[in-house]
PDB file of N, CA and C in Angstrom:
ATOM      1  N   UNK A   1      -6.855 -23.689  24.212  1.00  0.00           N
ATOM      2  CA  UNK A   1      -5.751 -23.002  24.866  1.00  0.00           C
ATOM      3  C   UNK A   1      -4.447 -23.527  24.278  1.00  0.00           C
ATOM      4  N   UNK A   2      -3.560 -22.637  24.017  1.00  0.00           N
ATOM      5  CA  UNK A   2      -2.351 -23.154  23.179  1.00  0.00           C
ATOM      6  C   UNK A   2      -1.488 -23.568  24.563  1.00  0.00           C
ATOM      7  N   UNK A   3      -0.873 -24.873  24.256  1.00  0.00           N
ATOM      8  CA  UNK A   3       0.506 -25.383  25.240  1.00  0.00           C
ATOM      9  C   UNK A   3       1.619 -24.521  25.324  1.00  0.00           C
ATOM     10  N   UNK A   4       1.853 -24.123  26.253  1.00  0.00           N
ATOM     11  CA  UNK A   4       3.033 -23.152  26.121  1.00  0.00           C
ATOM     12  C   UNK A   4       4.017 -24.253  26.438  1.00  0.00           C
ATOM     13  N   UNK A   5       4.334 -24.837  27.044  1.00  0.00           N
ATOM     14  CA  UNK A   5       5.546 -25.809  26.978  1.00  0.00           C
ATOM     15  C   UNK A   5       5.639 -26.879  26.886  1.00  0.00           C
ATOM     16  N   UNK A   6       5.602 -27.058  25.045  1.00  0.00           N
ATOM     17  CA  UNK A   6       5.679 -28.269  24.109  1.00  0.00           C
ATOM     18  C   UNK A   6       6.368 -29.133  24.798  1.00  0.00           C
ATOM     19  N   UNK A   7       6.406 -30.442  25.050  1.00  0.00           N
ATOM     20  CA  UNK A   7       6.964 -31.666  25.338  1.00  0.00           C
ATOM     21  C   UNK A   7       8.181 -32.177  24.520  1.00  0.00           C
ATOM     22  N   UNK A   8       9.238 -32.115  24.998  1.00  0.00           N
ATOM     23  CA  UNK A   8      10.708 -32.183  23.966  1.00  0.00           C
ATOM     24  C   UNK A   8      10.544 -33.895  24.419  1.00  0.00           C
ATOM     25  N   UNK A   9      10.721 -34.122  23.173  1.00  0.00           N
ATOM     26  CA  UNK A   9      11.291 -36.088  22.878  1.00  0.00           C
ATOM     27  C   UNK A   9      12.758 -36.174  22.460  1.00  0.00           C
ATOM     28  N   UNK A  10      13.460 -37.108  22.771  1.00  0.00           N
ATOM     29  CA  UNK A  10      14.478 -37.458  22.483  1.00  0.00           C
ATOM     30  C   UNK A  10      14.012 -38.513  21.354  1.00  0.00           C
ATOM     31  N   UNK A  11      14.873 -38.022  20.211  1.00  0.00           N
ATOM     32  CA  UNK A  11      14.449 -38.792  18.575  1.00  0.00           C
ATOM     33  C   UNK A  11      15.627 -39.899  18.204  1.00  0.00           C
ATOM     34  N   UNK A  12      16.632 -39.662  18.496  1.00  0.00           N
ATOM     35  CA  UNK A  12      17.954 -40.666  17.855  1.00  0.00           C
ATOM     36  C   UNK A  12      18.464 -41.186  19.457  1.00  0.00           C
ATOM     37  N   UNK A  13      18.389 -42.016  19.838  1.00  0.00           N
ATOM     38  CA  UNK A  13      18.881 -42.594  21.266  1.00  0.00           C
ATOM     39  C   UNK A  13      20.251 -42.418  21.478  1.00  0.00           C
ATOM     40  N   UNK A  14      21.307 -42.356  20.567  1.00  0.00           N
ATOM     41  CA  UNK A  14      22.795 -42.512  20.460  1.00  0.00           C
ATOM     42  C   UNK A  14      23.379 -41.348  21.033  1.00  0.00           C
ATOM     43  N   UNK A  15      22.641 -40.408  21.819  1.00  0.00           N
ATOM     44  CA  UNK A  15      23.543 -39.537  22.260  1.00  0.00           C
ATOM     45  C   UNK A  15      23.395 -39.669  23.854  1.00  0.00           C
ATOM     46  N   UNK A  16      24.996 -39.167  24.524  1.00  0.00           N
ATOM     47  CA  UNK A  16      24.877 -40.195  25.953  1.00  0.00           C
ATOM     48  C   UNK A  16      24.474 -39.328  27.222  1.00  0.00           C
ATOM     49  N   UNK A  17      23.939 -39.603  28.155  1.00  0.00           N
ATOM     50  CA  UNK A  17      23.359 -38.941  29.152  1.00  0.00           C
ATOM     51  C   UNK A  17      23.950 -37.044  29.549  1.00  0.00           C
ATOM     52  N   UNK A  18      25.091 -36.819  29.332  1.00  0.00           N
ATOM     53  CA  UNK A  18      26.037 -35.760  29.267  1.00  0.00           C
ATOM     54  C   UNK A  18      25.694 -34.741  27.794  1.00  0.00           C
ATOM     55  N   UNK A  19      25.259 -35.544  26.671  1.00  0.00           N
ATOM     56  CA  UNK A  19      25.091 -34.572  25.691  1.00  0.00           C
ATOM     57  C   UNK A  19      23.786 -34.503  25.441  1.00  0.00           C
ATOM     58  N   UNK A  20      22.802 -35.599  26.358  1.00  0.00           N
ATOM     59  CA  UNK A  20      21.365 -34.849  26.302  1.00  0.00           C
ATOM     60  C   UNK A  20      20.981 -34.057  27.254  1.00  0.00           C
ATOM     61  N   UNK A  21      21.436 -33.942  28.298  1.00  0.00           N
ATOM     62  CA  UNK A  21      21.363 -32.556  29.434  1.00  0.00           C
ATOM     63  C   UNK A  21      21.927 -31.465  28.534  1.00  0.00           C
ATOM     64  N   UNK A  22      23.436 -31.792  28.360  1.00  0.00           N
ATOM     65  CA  UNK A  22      23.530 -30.200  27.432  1.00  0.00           C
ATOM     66  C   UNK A  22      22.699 -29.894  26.489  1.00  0.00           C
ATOM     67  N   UNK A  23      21.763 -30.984  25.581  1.00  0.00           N
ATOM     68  CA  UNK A  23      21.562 -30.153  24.501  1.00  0.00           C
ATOM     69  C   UNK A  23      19.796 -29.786  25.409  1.00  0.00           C
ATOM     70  N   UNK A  24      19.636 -30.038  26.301  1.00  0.00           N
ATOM     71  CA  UNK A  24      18.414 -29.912  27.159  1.00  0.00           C
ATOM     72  C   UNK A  24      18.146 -28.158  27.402  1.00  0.00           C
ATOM     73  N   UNK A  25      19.235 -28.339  28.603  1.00  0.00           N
ATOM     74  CA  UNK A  25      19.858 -26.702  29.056  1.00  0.00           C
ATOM     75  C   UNK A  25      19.840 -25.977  27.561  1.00  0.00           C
ATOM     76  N   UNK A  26      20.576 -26.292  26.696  1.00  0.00           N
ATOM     77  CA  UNK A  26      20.601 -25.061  25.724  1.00  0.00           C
ATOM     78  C   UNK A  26      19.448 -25.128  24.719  1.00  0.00           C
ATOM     79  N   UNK A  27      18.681 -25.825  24.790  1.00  0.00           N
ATOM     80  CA  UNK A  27      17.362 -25.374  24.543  1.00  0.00           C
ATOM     81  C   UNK A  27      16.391 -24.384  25.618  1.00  0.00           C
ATOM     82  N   UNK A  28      16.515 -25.030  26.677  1.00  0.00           N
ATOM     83  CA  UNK A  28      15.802 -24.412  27.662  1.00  0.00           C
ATOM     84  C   UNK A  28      16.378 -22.643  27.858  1.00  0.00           C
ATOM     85  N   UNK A  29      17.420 -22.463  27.732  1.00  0.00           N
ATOM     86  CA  UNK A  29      18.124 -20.952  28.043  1.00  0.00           C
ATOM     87  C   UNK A  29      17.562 -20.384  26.566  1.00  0.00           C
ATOM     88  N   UNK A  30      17.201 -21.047  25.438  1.00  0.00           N
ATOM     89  CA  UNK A  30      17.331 -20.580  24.257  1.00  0.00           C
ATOM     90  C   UNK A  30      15.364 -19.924  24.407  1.00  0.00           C
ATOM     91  N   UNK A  31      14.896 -20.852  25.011  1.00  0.00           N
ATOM     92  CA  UNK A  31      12.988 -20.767  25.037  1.00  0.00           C
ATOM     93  C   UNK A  31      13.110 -19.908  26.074  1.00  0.00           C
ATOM     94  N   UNK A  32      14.140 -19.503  27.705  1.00  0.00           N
ATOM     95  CA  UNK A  32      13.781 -18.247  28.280  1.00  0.00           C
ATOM     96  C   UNK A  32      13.804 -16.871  27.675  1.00  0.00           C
ATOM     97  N   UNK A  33      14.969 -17.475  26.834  1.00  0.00           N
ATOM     98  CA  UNK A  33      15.928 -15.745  25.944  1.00  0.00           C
ATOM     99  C   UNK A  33      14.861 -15.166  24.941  1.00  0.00           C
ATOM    100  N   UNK A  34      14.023 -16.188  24.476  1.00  0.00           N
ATOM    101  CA  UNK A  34      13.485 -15.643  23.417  1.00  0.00           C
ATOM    102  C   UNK A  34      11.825 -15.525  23.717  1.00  0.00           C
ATOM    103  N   UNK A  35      11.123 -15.674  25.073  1.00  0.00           N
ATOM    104  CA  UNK A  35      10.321 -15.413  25.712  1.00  0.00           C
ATOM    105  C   UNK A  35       9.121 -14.146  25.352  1.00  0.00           C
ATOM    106  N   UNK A  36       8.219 -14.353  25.450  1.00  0.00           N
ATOM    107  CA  UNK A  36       7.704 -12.651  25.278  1.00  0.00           C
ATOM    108  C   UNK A  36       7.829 -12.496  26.731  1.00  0.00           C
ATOM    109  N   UNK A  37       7.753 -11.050  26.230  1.00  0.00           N
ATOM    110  CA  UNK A  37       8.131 -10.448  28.361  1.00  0.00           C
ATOM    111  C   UNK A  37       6.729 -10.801  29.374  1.00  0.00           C
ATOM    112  N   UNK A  38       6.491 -10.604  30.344  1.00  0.00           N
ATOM    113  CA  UNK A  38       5.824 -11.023  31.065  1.00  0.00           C
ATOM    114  C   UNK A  38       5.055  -9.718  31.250  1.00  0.00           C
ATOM    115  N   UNK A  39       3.220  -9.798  31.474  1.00  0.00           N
ATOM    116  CA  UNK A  39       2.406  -8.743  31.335  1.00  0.00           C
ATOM    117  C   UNK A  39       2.527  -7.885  32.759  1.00  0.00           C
ATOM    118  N   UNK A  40       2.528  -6.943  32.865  1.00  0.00           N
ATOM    119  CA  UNK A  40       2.963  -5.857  33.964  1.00  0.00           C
ATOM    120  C   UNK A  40       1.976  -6.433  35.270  1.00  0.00           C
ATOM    121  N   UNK A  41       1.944  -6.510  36.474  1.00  0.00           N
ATOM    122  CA  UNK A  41       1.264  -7.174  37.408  1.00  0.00           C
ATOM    123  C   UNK A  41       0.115  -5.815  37.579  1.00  0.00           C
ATOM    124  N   UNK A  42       0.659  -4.694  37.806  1.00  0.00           N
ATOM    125  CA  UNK A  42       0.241  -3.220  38.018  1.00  0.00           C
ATOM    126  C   UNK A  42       0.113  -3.260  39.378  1.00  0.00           C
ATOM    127  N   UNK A  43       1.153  -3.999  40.231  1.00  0.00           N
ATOM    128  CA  UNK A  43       1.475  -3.347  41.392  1.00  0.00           C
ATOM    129  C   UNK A  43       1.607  -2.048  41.670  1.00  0.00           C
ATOM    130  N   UNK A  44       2.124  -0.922  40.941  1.00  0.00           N
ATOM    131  CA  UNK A  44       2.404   0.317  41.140  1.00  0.00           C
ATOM    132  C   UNK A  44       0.909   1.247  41.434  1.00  0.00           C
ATOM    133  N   UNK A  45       0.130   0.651  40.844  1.00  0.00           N
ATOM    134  CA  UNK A  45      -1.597   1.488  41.100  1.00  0.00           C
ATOM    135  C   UNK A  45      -2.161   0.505  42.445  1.00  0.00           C
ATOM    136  N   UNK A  46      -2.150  -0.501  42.440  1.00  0.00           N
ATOM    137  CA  UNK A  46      -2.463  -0.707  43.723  1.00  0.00           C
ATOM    138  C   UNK A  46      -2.047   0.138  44.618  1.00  0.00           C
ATOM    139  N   UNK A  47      -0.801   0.207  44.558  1.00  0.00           N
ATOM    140  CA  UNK A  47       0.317   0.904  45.760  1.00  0.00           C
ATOM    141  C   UNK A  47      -0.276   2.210  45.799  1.00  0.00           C
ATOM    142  N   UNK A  48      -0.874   3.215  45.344  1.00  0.00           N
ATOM    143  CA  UNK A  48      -1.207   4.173  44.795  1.00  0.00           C
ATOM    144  C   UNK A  48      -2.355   4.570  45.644  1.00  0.00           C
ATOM    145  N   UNK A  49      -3.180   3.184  45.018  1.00  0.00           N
ATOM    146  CA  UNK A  49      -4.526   3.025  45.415  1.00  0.00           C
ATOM    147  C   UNK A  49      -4.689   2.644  47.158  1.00  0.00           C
ATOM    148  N   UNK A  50      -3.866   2.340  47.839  1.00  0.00           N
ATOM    149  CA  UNK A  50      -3.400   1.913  49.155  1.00  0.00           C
ATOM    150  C   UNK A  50      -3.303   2.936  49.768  1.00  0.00           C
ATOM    151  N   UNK A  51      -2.693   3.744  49.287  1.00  0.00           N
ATOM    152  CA  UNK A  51      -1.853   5.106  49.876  1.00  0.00           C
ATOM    153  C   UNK A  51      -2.885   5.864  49.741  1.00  0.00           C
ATOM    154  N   UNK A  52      -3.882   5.713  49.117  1.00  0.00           N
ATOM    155  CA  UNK A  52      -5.255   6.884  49.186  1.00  0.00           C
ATOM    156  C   UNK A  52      -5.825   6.657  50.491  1.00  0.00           C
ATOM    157  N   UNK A  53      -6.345   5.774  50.109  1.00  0.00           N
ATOM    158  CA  UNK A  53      -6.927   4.791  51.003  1.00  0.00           C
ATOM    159  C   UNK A  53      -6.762   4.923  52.400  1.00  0.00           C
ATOM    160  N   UNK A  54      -5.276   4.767  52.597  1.00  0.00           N
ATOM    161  CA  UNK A  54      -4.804   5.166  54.240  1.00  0.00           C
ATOM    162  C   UNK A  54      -4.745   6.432  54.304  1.00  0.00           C
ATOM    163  N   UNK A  55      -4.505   7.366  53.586  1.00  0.00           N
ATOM    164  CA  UNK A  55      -4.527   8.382  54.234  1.00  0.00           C
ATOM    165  C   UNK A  55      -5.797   9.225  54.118  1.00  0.00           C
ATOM    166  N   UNK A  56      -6.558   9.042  53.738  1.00  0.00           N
ATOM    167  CA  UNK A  56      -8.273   9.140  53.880  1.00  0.00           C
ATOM    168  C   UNK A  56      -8.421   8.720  55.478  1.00  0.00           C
ATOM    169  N   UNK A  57      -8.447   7.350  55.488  1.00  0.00           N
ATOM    170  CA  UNK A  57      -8.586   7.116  56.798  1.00  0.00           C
ATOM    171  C   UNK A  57      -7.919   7.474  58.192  1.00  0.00           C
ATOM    172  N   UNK A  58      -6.756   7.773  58.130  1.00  0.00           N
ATOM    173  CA  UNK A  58      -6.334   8.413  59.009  1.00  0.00           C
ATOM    174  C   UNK A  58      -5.578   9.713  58.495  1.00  0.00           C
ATOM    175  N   UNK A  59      -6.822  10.482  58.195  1.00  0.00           N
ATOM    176  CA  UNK A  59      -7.007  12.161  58.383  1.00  0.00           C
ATOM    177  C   UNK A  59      -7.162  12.423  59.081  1.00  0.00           C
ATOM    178  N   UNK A  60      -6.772  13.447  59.769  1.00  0.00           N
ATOM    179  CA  UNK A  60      -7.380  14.315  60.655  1.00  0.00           C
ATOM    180  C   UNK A  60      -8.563  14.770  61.346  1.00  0.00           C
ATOM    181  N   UNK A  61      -8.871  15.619  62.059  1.00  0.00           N
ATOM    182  CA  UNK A  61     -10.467  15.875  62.108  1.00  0.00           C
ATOM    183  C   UNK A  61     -10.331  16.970  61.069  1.00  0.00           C
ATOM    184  N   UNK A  62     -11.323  17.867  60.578  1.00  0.00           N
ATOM    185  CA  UNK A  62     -11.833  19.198  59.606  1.00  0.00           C
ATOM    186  C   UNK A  62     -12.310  19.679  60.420  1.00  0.00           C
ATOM    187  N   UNK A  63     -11.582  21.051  60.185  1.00  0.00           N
ATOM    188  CA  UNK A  63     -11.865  22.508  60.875  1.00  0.00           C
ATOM    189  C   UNK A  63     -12.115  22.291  62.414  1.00  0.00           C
ATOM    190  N   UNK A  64     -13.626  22.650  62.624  1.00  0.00           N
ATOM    191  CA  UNK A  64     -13.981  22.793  64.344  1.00  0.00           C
ATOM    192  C   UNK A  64     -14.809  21.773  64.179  1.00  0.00           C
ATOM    193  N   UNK A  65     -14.350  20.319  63.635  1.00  0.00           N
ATOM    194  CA  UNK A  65     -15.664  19.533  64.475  1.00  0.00           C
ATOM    195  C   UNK A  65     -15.095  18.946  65.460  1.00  0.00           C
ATOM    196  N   UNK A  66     -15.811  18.857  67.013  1.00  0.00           N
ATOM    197  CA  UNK A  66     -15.875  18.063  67.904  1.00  0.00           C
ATOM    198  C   UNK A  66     -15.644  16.840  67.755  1.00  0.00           C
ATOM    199  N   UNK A  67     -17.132  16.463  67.316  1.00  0.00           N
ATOM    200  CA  UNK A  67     -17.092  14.487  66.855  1.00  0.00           C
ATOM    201  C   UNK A  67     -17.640  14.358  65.957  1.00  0.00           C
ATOM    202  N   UNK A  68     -16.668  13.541  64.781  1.00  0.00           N
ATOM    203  CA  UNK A  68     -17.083  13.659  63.834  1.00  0.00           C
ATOM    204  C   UNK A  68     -18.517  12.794  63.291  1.00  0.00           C
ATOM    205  N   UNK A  69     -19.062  12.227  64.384  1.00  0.00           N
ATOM    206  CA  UNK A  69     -20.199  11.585  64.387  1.00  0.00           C
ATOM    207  C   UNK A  69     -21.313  12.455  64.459  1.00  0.00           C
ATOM    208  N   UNK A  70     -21.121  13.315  65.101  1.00  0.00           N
ATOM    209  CA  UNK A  70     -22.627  14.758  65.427  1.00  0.00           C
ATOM    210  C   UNK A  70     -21.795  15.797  65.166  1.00  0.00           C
ATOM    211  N   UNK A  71     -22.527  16.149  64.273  1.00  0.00           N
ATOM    212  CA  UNK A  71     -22.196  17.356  63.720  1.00  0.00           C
ATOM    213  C   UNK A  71     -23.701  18.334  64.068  1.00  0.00           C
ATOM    214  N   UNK A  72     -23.839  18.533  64.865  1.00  0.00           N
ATOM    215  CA  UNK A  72     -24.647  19.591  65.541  1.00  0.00           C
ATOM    216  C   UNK A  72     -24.219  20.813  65.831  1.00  0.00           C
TER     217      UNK A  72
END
């Protein structure tokens, strides 16, 4: 499985607590920006698939049946 988020080291110690946060952040904004997009969840067919679903179940009765258990 490939690491998606390589482990950043600090290499030259001489830079001071203020310019390794910045250069932190602008790496980090630089690895969101350039991101592949994120795979579609496919909430929208669930939702779809939900909405069948309920309204199947609360249909109506059909035509002249009494109960829809005996159909006699």
């Amino acid at each position: 499985m490939v690491k998606r988020h390589p482990h950043l080291q600090l290499i030259a110690p001489s830079a001071s607590p203020e310019e390794t946060a910045a250069i932190v952040a602008a790496v980090e904004r630089f690895r969101r920006a350039t991101a592949p997009p994120t795979a579609p969840t496919g909430g929208s067919r669930d939702e779809w698939l939900r909405a069948a679903i309920l309204e199947g179940v609360s249909g109506g009765t059909r035509g002249d049946d009494r109960d829809p258990w005996i159909n006699t």
